[in-house]
C-alpha atoms as a PDB file:
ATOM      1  CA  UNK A   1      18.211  92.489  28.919  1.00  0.00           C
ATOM      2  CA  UNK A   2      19.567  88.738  28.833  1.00  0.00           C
ATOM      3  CA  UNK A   3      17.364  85.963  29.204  1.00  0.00           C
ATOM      4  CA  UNK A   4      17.806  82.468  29.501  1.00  0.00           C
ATOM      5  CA  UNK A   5      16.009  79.247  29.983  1.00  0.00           C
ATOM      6  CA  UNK A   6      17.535  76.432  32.138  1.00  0.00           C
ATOM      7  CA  UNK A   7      16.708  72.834  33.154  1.00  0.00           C
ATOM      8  CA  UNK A   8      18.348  69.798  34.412  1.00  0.00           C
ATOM      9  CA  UNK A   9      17.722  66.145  33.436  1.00  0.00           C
ATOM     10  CA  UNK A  10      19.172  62.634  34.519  1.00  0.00           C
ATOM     11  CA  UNK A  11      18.112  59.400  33.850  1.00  0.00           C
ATOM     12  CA  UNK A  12      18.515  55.356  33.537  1.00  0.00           C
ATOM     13  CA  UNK A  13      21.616  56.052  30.927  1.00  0.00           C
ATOM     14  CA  UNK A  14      23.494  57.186  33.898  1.00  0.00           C
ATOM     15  CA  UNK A  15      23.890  60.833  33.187  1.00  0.00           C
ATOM     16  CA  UNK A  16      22.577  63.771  34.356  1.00  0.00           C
ATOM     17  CA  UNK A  17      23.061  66.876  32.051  1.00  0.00           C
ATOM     18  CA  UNK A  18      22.478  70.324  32.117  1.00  0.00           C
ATOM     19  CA  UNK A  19      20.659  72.294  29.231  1.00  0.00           C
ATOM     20  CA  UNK A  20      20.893  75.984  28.710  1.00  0.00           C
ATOM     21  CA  UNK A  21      18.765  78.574  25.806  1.00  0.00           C
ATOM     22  CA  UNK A  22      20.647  81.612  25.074  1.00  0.00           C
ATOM     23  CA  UNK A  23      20.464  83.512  22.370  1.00  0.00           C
ATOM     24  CA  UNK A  24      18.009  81.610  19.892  1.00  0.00           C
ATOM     25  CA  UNK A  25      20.024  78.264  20.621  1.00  0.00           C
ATOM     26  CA  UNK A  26      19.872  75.067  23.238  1.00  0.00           C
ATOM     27  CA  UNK A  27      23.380  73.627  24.770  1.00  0.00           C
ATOM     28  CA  UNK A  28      24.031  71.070  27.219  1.00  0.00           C
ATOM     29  CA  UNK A  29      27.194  69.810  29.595  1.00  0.00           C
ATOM     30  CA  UNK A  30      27.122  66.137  31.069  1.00  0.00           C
ATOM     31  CA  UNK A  31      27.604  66.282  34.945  1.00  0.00           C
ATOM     32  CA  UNK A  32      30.169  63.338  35.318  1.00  0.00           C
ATOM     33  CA  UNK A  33      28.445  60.852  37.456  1.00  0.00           C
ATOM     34  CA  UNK A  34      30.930  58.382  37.393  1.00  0.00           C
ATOM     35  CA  UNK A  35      30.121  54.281  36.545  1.00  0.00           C
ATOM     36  CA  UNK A  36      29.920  51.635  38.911  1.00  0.00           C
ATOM     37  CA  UNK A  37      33.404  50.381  39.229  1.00  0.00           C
ATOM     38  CA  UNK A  38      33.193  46.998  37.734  1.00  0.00           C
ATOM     39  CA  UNK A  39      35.920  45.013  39.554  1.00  0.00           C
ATOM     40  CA  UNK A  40      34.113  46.081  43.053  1.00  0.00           C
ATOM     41  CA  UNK A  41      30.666  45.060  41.696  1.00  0.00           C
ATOM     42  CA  UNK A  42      28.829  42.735  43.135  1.00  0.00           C
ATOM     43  CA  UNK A  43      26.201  40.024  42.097  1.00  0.00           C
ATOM     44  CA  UNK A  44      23.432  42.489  42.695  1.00  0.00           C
ATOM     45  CA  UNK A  45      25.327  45.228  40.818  1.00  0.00           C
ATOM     46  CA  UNK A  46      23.296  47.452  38.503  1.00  0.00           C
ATOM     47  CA  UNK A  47      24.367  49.929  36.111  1.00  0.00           C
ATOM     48  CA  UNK A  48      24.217  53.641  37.382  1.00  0.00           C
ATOM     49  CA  UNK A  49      20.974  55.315  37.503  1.00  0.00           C
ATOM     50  CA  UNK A  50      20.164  59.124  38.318  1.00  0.00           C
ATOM     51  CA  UNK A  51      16.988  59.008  39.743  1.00  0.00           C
ATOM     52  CA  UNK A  52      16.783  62.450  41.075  1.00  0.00           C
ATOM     53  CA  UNK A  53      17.798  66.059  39.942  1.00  0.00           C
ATOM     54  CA  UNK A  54      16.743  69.104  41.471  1.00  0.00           C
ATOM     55  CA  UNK A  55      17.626  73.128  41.572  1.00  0.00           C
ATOM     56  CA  UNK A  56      18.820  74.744  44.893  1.00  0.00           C
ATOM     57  CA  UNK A  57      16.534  77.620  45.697  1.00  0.00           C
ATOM     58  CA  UNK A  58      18.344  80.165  43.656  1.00  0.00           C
ATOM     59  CA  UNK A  59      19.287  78.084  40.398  1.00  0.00           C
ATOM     60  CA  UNK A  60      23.136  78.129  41.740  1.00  0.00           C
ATOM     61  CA  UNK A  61      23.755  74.437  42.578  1.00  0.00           C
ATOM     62  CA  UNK A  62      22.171  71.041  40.996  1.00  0.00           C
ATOM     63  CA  UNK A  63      21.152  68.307  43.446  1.00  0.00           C
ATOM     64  CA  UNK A  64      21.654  64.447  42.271  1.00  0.00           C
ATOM     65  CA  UNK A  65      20.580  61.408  43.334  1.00  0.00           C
ATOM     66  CA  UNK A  66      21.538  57.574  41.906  1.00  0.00           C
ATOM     67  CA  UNK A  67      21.221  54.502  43.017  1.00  0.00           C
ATOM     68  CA  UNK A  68      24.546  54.040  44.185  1.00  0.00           C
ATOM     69  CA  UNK A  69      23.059  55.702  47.179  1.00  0.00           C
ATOM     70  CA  UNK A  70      24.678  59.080  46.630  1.00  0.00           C
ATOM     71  CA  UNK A  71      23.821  62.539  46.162  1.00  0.00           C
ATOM     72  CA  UNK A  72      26.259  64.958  45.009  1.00  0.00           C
ATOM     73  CA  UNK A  73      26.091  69.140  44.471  1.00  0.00           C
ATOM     74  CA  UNK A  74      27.254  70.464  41.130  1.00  0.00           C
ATOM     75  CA  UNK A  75      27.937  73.800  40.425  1.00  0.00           C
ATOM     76  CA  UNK A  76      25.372  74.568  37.829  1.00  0.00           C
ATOM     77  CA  UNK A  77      26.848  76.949  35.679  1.00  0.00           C
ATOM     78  CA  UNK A  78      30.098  75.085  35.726  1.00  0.00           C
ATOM     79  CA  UNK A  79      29.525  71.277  36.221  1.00  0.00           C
ATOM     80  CA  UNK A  80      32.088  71.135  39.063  1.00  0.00           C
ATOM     81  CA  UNK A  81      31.119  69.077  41.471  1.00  0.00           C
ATOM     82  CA  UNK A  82      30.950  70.817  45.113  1.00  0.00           C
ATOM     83  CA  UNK A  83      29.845  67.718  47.597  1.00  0.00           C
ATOM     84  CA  UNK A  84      29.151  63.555  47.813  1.00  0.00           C
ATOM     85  CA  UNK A  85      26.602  63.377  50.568  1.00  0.00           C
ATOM     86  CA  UNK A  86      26.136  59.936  51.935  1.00  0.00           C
ATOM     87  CA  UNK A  87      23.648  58.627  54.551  1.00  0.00           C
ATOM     88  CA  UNK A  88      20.948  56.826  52.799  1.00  0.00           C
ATOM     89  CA  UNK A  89      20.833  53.287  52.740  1.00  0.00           C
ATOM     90  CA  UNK A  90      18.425  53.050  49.641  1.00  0.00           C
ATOM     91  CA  UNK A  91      17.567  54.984  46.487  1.00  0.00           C
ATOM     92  CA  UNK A  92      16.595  58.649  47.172  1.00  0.00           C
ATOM     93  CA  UNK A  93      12.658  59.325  45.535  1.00  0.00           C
ATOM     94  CA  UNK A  94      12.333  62.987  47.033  1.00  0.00           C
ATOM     95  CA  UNK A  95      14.754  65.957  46.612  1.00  0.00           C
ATOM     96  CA  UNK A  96      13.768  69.147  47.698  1.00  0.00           C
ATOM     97  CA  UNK A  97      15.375  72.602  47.926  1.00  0.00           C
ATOM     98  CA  UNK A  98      13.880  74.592  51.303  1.00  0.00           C
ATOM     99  CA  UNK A  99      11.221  77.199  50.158  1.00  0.00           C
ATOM    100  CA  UNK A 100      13.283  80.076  51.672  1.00  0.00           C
ATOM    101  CA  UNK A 101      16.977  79.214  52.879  1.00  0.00           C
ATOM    102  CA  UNK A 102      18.818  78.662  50.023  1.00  0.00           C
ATOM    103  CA  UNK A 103      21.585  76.672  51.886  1.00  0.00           C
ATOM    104  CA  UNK A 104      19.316  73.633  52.731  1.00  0.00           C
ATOM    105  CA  UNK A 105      17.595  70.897  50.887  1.00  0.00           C
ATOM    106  CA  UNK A 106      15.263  67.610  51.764  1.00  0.00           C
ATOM    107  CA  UNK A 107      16.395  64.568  50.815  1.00  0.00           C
ATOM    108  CA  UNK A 108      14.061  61.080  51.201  1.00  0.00           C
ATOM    109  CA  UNK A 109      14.680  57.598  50.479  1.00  0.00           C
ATOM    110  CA  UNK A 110      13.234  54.199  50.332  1.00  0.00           C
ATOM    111  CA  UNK A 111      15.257  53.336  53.451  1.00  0.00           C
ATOM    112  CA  UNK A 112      13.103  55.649  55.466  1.00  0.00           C
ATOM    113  CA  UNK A 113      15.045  58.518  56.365  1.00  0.00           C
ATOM    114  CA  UNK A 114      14.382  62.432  55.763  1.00  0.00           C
ATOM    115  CA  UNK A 115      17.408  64.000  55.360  1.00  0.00           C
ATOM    116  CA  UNK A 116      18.394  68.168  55.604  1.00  0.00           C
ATOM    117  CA  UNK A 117      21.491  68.724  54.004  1.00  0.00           C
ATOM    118  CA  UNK A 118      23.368  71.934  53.678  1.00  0.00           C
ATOM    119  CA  UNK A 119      24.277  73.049  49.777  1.00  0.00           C
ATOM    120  CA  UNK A 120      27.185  74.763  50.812  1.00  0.00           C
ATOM    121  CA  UNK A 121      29.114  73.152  53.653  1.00  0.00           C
ATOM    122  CA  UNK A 122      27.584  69.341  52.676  1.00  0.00           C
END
């Protein structure tokens, strides 16, 4: 019998990471959110934030949100990332995987808008 513990984290530093316990021991791998690209930043410019991360239903895929207004889906036992969803026009507060289809998720922003994306086809 193998067991594992999992969770996902993200934060103000600008990276998101992945933690796993196996075996008596805790490892991690960074999801590469990549840095504002300083010659295209603007006045307002900020430093990268995650300021969401969340499991699809069944633990496969990691959702993130920054405030570069993008989500993106990461494989979660790899770190490759899958899809960049656009749409929002502010900083996503609410991710949320759907309680029984594992291909959808809820995304809301400041901007308004309720999103449904789909995990797999983006």
């Amino acid at each position: 019998f193998f067991f594992s513990y999992r969770f996902v984290c993200g934060g103000r530093d600008g990276f998101a990471r992945v933690w796993n316990y196996e075996v008596g021991h805790w490892s991690n791998f960074v999801l590469p959110m990549k840095h504002c690209d300083e010659s295209q930043a603007g006045p307002k410019s900020q430093k990268l934030r995650v300021t969401m991360v969340a499991w699809d239903l069944h633990d496969e895929n990691v959702i993130t949100a920054s405030n570069d207004l993008m989500l993106k889906v990461w494989h979660s036992r790899t770190g490759q990332l899958l899809h960049v969803l656009q749409g929002h026009e502010d900083e996503v507060y609410v991710l949320e995987a759907h309680p029984v289809d594992p291909r959808v998720f809820l995304s809301a922003g400041h901007d308004g808008l309720v999103a449904l994306w789909n995990v797999q086809t983006g």
